[in-house]
C-alpha atoms as a PDB file:
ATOM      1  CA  UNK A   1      47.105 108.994  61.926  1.00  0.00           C
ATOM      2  CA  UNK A   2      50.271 110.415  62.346  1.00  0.00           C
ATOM      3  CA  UNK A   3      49.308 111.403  65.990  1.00  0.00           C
ATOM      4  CA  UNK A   4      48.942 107.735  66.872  1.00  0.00           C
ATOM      5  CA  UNK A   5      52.396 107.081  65.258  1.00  0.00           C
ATOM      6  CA  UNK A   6      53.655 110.095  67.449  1.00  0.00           C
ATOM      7  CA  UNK A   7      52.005 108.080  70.848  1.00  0.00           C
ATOM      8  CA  UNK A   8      53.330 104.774  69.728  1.00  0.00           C
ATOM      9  CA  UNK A   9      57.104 106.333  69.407  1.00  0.00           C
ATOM     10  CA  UNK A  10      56.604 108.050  72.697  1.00  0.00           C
ATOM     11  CA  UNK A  11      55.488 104.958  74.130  1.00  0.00           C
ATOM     12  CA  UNK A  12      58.331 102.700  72.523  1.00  0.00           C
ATOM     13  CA  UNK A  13      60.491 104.953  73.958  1.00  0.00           C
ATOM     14  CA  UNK A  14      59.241 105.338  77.448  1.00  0.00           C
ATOM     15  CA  UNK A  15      58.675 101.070  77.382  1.00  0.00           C
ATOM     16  CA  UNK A  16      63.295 101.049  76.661  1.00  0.00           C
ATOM     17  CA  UNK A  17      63.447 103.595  79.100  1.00  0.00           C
ATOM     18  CA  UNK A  18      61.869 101.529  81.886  1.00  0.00           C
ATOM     19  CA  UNK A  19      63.905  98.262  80.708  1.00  0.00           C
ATOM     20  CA  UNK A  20      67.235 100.653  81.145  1.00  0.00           C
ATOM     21  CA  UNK A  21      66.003 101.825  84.595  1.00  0.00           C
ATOM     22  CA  UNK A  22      65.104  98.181  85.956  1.00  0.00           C
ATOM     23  CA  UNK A  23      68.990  96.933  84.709  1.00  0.00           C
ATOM     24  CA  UNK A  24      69.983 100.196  86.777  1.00  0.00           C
ATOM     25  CA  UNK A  25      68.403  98.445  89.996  1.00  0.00           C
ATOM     26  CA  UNK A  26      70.128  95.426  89.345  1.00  0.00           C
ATOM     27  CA  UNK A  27      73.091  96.607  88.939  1.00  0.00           C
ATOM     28  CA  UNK A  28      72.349  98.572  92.492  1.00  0.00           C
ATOM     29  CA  UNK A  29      71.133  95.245  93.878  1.00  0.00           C
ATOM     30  CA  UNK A  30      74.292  93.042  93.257  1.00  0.00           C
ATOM     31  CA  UNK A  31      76.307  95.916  94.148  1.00  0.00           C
ATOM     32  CA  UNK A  32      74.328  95.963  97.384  1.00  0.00           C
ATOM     33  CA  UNK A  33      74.716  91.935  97.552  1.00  0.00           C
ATOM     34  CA  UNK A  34      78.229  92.391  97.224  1.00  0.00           C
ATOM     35  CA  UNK A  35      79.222  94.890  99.175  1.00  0.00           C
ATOM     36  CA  UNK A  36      77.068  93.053 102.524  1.00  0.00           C
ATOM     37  CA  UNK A  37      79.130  90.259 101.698  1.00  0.00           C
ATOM     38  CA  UNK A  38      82.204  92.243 102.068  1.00  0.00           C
ATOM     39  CA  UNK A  39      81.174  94.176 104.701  1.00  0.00           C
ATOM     40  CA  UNK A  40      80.135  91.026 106.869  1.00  0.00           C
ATOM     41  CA  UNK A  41      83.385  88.773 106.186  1.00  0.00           C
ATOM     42  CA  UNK A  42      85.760  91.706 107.234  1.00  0.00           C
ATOM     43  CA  UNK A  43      86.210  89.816 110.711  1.00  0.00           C
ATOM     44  CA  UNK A  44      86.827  86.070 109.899  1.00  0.00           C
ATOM     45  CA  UNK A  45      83.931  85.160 112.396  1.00  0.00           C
ATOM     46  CA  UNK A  46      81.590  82.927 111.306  1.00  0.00           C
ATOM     47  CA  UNK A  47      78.232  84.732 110.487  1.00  0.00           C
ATOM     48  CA  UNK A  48      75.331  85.059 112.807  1.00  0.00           C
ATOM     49  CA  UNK A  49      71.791  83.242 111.952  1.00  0.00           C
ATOM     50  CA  UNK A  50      71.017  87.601 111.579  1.00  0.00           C
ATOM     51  CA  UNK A  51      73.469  87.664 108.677  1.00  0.00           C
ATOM     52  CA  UNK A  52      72.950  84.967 106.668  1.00  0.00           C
ATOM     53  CA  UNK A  53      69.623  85.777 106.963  1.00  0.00           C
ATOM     54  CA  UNK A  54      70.175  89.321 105.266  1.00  0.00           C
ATOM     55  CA  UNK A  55      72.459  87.971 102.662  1.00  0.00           C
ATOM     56  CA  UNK A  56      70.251  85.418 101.794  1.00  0.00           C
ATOM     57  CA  UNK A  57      66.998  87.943 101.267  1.00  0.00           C
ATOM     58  CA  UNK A  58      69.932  90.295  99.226  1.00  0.00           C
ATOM     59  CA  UNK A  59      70.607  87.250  96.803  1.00  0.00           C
ATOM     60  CA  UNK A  60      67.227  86.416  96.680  1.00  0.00           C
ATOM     61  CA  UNK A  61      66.487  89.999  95.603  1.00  0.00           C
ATOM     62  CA  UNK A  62      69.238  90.028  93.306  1.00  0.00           C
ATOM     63  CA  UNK A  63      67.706  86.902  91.455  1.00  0.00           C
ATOM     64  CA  UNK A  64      63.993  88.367  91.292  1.00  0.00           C
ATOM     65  CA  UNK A  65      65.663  91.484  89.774  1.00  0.00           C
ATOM     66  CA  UNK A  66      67.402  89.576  87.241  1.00  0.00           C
ATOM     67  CA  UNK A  67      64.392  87.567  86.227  1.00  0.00           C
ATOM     68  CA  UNK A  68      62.277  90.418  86.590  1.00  0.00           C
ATOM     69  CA  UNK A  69      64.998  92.616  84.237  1.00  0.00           C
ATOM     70  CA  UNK A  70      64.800  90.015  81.876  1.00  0.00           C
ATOM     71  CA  UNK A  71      61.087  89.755  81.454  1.00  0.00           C
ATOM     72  CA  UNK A  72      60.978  93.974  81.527  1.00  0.00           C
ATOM     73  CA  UNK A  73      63.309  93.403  78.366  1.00  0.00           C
ATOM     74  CA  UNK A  74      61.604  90.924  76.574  1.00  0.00           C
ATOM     75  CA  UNK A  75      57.989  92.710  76.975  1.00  0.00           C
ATOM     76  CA  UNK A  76      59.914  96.003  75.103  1.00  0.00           C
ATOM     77  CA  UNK A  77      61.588  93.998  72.518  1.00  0.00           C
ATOM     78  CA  UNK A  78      58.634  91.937  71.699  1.00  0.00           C
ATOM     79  CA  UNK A  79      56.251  92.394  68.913  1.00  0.00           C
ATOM     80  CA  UNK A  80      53.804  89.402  69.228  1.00  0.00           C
ATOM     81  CA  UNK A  81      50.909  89.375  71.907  1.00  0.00           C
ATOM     82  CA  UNK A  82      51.593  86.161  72.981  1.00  0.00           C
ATOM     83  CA  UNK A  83      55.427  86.467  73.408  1.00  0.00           C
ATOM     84  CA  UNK A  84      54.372  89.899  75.191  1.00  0.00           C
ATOM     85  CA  UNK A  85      52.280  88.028  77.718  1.00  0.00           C
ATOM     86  CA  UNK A  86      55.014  85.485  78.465  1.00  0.00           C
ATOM     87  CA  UNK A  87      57.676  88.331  78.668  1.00  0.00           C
ATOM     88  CA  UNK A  88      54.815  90.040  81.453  1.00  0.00           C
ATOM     89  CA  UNK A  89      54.534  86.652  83.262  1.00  0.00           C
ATOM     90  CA  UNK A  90      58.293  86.588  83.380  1.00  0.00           C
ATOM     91  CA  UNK A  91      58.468  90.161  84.877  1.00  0.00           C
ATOM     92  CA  UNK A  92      55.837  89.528  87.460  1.00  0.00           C
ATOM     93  CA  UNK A  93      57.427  86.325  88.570  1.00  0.00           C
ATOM     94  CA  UNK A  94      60.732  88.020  89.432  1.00  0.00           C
ATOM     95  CA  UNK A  95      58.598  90.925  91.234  1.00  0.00           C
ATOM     96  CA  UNK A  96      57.416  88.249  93.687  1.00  0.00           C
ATOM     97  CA  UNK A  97      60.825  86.670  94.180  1.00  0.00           C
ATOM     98  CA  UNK A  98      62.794  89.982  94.974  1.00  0.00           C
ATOM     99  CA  UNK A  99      59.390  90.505  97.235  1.00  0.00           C
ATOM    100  CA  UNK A 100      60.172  87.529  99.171  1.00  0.00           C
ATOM    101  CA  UNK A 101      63.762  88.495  99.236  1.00  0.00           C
ATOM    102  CA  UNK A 102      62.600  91.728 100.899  1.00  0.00           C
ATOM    103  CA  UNK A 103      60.829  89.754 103.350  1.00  0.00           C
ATOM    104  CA  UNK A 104      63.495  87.249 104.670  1.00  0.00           C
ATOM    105  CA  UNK A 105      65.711  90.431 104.814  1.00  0.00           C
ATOM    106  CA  UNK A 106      63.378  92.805 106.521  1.00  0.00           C
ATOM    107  CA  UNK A 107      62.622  89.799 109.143  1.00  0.00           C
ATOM    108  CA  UNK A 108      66.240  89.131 109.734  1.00  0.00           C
ATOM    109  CA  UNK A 109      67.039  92.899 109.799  1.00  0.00           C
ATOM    110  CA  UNK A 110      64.252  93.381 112.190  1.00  0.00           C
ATOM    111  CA  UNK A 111      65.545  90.661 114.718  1.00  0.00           C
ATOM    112  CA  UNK A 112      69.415  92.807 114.434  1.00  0.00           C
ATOM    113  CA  UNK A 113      67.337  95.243 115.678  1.00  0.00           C
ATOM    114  CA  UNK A 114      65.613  93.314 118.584  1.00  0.00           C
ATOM    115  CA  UNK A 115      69.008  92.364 119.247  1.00  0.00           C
ATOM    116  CA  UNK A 116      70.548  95.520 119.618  1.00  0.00           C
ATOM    117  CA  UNK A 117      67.851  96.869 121.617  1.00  0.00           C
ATOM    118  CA  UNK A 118      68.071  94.369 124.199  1.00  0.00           C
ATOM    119  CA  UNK A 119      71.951  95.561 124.652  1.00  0.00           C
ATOM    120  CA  UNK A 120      70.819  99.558 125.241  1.00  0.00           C
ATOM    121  CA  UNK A 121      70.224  99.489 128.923  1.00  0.00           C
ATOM    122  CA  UNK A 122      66.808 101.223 129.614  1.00  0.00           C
ATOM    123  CA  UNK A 123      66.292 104.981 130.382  1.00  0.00           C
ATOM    124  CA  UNK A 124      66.625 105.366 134.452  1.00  0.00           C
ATOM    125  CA  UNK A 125      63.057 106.417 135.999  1.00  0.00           C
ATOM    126  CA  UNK A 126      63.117 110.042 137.157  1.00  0.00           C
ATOM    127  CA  UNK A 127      61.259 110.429 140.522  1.00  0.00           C
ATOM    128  CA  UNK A 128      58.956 113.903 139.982  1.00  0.00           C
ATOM    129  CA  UNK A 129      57.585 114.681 143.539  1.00  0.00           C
ATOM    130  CA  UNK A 130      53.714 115.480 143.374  1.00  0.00           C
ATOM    131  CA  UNK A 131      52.831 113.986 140.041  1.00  0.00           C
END
């Protein structure tokens, strides 16, 4: 008996231990958001389609961390099976929007790329007599 009071402390405290570590990423991901903001205004030129397109999938991450955060909390404060399930719904809901923020930023960060490739002229051919 007192062993499973033992495992349900430990796992109380592991449960507010995740909800502390998930506020730590959003604090990471709006400092992130942020900070690509800043970084991107520094010349007043408007932004490329490439740009917006990160920022956007940033913000969008921001909010599915947020929603996500919130749900994470609710699940560890909760002591009602039914609350608990909403709280999980919550969490998994803002899982699949900072997923899709991922995405719209990995695409757009993946065209930068193209981009910049295109601008690196290629490697000149090096003639090897007899091969």
């Amino acid at each position: 008996m007192e062993k499973d009071n033992e495992i349900k402390e430990l796992e109380q405290r592991l449960q507010e231990n995740i909800a502390f570590a998930v506020w730590l990423q959003v604090i990471g991901q709006v400092l992130e958001a942020i900070n690509l903001c800043k970084l991107y205004n520094l010349t007043n030129n408007p932004l490329s389609d490439v740009e917006k397109g990160i920022l956007t999938g940033a913000w969008v991450q921001v909010i599915g961390d947020i929603v996500g955060a919130i749900g994470t909390t609710a699940e560890v404060l909760s002591e009602d099976p039914q609350t608990d399930l909403q709280a999980q719904i919550v969490a998994t809901q803002g899982l699949w929007i900072q997923t899709f923020g991922s995405g719209i930023e990995a695409t757009s960060a993946t065209e930068a790329v193209k981009r910049e490739l295109q601008t690196i002229p290629p490697p000149p051919l090096v003639f090897i007599p007899g091969s």
